[in-house]
Protein backbone atom coordinates (compact mmCIF):
# COMPACT_ATOMS: atom_id res chain seq x y z
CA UNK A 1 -63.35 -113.39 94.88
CA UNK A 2 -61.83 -115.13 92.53
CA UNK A 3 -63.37 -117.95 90.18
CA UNK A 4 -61.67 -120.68 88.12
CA UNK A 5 -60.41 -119.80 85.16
CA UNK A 6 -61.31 -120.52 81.57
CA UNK A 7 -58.97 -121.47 79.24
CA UNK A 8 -58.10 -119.15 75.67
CA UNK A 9 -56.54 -121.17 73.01
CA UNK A 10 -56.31 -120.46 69.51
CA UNK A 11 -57.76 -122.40 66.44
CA UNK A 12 -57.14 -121.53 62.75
CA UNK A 13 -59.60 -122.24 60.29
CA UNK A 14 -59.05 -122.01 56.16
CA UNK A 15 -61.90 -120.16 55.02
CA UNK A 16 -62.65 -120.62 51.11
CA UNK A 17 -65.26 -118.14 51.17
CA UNK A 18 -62.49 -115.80 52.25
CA UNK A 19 -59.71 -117.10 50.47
CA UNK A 20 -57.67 -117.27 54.15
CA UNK A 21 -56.70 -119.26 57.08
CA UNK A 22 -58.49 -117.52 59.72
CA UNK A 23 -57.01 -117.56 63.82
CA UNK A 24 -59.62 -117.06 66.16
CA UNK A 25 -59.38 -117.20 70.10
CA UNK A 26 -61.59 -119.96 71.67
CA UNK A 27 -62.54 -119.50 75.94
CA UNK A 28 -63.20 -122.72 76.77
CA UNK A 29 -64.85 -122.58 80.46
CA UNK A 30 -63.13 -123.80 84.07
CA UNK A 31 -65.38 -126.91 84.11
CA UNK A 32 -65.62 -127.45 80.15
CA UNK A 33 -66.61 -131.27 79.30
CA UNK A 34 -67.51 -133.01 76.34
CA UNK A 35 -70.29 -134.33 78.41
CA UNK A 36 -71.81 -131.02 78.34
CA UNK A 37 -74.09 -128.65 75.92
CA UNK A 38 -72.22 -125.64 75.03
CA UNK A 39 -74.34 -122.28 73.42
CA UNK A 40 -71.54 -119.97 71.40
CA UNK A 41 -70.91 -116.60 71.91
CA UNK A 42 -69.26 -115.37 68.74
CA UNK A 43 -67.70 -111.91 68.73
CA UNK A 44 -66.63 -109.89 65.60
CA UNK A 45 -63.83 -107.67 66.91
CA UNK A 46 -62.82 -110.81 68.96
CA UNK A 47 -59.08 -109.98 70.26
CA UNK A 48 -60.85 -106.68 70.80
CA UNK A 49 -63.38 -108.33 73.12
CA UNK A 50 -60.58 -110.49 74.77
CA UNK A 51 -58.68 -107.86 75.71
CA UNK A 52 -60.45 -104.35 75.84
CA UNK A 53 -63.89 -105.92 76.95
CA UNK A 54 -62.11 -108.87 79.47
CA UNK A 55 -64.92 -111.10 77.88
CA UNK A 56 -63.13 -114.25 79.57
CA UNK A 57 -63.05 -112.92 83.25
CA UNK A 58 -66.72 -111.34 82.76
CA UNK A 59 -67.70 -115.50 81.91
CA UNK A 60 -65.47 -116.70 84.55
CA UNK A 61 -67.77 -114.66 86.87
CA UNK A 62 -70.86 -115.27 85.34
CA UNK A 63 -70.19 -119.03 85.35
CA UNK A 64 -68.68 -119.14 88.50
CA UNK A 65 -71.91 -117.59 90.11
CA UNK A 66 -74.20 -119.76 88.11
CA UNK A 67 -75.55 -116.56 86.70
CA UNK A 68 -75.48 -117.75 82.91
CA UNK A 69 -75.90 -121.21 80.99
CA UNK A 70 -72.42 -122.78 79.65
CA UNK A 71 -71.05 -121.01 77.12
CA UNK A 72 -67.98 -121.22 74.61
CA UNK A 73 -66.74 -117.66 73.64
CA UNK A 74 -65.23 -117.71 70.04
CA UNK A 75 -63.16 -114.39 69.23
CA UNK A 76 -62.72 -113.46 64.94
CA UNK A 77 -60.05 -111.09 65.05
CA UNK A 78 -59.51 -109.00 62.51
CA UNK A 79 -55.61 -108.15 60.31
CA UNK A 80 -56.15 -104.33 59.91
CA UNK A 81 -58.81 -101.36 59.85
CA UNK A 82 -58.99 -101.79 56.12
CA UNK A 83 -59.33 -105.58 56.80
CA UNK A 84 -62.38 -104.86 59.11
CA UNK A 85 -63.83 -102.29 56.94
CA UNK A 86 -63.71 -104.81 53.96
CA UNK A 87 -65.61 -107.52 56.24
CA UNK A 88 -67.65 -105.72 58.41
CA UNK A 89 -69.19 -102.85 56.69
CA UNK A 90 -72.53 -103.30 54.27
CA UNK A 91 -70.54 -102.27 51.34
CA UNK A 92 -67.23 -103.73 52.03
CA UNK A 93 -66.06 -106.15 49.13
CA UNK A 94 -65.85 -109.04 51.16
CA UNK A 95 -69.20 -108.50 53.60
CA UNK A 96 -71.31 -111.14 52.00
CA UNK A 97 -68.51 -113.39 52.06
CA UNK A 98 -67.75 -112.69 55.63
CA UNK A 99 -71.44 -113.38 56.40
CA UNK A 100 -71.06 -116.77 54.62
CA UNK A 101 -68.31 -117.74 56.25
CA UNK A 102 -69.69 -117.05 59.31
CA UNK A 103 -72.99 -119.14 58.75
CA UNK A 104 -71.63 -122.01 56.33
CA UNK A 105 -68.11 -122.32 57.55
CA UNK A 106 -67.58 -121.38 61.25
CA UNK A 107 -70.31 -122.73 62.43
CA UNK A 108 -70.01 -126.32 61.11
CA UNK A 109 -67.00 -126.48 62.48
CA UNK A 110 -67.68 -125.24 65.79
CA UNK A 111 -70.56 -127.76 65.89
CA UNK A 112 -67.71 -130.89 64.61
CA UNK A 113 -65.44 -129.91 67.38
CA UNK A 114 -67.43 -128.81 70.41
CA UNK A 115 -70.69 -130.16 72.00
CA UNK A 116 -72.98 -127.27 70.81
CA UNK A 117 -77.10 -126.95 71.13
CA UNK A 118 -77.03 -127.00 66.62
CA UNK A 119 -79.77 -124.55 66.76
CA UNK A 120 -80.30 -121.12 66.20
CA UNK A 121 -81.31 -119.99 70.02
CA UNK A 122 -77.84 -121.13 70.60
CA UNK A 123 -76.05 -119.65 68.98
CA UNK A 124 -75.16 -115.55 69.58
CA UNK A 125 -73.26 -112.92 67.47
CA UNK A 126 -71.61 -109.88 69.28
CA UNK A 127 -70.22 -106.78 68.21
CA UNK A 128 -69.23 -103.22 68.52
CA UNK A 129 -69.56 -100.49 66.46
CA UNK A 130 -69.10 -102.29 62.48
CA UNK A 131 -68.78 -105.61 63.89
CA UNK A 132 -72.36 -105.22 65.65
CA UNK A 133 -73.37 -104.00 62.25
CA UNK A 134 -72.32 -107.35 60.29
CA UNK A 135 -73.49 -109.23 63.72
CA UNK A 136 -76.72 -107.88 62.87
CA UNK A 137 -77.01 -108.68 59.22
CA UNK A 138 -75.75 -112.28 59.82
CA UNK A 139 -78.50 -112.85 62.18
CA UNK A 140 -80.94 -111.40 59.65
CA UNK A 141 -79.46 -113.13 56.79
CA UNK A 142 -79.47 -116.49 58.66
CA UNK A 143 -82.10 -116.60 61.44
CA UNK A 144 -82.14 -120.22 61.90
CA UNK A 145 -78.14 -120.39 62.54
CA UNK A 146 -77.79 -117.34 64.63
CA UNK A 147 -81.49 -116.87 67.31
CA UNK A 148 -79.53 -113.84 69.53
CA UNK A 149 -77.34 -110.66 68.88
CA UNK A 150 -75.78 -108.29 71.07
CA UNK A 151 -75.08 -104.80 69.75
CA UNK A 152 -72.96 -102.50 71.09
CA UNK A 153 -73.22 -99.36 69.01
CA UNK A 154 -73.41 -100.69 65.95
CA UNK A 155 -73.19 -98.60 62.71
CA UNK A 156 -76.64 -97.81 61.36
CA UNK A 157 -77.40 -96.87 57.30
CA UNK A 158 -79.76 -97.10 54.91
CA UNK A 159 -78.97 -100.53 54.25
CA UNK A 160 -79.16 -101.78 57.84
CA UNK A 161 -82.66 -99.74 58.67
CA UNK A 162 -84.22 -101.53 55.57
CA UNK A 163 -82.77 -105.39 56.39
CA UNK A 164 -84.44 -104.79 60.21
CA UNK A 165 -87.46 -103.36 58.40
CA UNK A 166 -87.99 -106.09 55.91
CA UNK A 167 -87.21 -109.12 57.96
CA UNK A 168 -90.07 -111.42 58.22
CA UNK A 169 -89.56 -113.79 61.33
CA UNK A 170 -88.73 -111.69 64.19
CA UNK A 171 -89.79 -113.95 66.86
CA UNK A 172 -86.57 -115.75 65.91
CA UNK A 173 -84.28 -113.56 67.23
CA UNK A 174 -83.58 -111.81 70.45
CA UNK A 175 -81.66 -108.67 70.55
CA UNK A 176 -79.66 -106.85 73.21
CA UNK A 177 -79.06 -103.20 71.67
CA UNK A 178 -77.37 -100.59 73.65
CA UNK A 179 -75.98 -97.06 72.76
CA UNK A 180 -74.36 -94.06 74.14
CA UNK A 181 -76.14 -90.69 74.69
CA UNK A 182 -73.04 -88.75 73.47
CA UNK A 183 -72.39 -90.97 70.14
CA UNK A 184 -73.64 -87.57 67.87
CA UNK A 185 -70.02 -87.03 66.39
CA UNK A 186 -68.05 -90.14 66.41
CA UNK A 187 -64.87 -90.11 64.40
CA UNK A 188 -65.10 -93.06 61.88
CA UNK A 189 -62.31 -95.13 59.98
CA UNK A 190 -63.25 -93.23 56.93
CA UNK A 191 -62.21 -90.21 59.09
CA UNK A 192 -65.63 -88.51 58.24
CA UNK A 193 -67.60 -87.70 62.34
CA UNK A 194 -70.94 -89.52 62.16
CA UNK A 195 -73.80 -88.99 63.83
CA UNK A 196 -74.76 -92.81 65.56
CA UNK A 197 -77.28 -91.99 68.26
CA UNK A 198 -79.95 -91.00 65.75
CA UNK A 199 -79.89 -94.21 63.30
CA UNK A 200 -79.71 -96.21 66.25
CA UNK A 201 -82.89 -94.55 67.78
CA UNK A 202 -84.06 -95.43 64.40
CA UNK A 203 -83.43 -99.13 64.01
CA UNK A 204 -84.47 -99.55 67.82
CA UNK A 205 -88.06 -98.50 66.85
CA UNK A 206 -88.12 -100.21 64.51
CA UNK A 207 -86.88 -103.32 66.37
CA UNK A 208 -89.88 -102.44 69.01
CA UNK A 209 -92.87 -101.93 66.71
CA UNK A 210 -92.04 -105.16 64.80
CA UNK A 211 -92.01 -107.00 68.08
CA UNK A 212 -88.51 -108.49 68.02
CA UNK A 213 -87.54 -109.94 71.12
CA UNK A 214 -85.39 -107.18 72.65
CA UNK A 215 -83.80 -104.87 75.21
CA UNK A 216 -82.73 -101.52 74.63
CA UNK A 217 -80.79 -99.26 76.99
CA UNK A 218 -78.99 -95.80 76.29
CA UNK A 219 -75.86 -95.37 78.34
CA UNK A 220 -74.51 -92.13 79.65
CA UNK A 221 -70.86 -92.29 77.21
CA UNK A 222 -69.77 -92.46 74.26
CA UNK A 223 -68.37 -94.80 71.22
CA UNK A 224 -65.29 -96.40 73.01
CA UNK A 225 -64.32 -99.55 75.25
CA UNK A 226 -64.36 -97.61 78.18
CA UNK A 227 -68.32 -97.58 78.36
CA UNK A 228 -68.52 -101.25 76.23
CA UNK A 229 -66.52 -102.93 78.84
CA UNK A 230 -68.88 -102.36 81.54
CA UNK A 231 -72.27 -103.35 79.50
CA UNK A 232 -70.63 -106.02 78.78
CA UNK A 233 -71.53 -108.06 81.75
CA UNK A 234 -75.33 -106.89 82.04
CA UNK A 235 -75.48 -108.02 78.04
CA UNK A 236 -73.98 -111.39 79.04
CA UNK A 237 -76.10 -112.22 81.77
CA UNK A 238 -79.55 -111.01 80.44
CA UNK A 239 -78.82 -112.98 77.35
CA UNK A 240 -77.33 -116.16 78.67
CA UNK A 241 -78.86 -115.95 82.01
């Protein structure tokens, strides 16, 4: 069957926290009216989640069906694998700034141009691999801006066990978590194979005995688009639904 069709256009935004005019991609859905309440779906990786995970059909589905609340998907893609590594990962140079930017720049904006909730519950972060790992530490940075997160196999340290560890208001954020049963030797962009199934056992206890809001699934695959394109839709719809 088919349903109407969002529409993708793209917005550019100068980001002084970044010192750069960022382009994202922004799905706008079929029946989209400034009469409505929009949450935001914001996804690190965002061409990646455009194109690989078909984010835009998977909403034109959900929507169409009724299965999910209105939503505006807003894609942050990123220039190059050094560019993403510099962002995205805990120690990257410009992490915090990317997290900043995210909290005190995109999301004023969003919530200037579209007709957004303005709270944290309505807001959601998604990402795979290092962009669920910067999705993550948004959320716990800014708890109040960002109230759900959906990781896809995000990258798990030292540094990401202790933030999910030390956070103090879990009941403000709900988490969708998943990872692959065969993500023990995953080759990274530092070309080093790294172990993610473990650390991600890890953080998901931890997630559980501090009571976050959360669902956790393991899926037979491994650390590529061609098992995050099909969770995609159940992560949708249980968070949005």
């Amino acid at each position: 069957m088919d349903y109407p069709m969002g529409k993708i256009n793209e917005v550019t935004l100068q980001s002084k926290e970044l010192g750069e005019d960022i382009t994202m991609l922004v799905y706008l859905p079929a029946n989209y009216s400034p009469l409505y309440k929009y949450s935001l779906l914001i996804a690190q990786d965002g061409r990646d989640y455009f194109q690989l995970g078909r984010i835009g059909r998977i909403a034109d589905e959900l929507l169409g069906k009724k299965e999910i609340e209105n939503v505006i998907i807003i894609g942050i893609p990123y220039e190059s694998v050094e560019d993403r590594r510099r962002k995205y990962h805990p120690e990257g140079e410009q992490h915090d700034a990317y997290i900043r930017f995210l909290a005190h720049e995109l999301v004023p904006y969003l919530d200037e141009h579209y007709p957004t909730y303005q709270m944290g519950m309505g807001r959601a972060l998604i990402g795979d691999s290092l962009a669920a790992t910067v999705s993550l530490l948004a959320a716990l940075q800014y708890p109040h801006t960002f109230g759900r997160v959906l990781l896809q196999s995000p990258y798990v340290n030292e540094q990401v066990l202790s933030a999910a560890k030390n956070f103090s208001q879990p009941s403000l954020l709900n988490i969708y978590h998943t990872v692959g049963e065969k993500e023990t030797v995953v080759k990274t962009s530092s070309s080093k194979n790294k172990d993610f199934l473990t650390p991600n056992r890890e953080i998901s206890s931890i997630f559980k005995e501090k009571r976050y809001s959360y669902f956790y699934d393991e899926f037979p695959g491994d650390h590529t688009w061609t098992y995050w394109q099909p969770d995609l839709k159940r992560a949708i719809k249980l968070m949005f639904s």
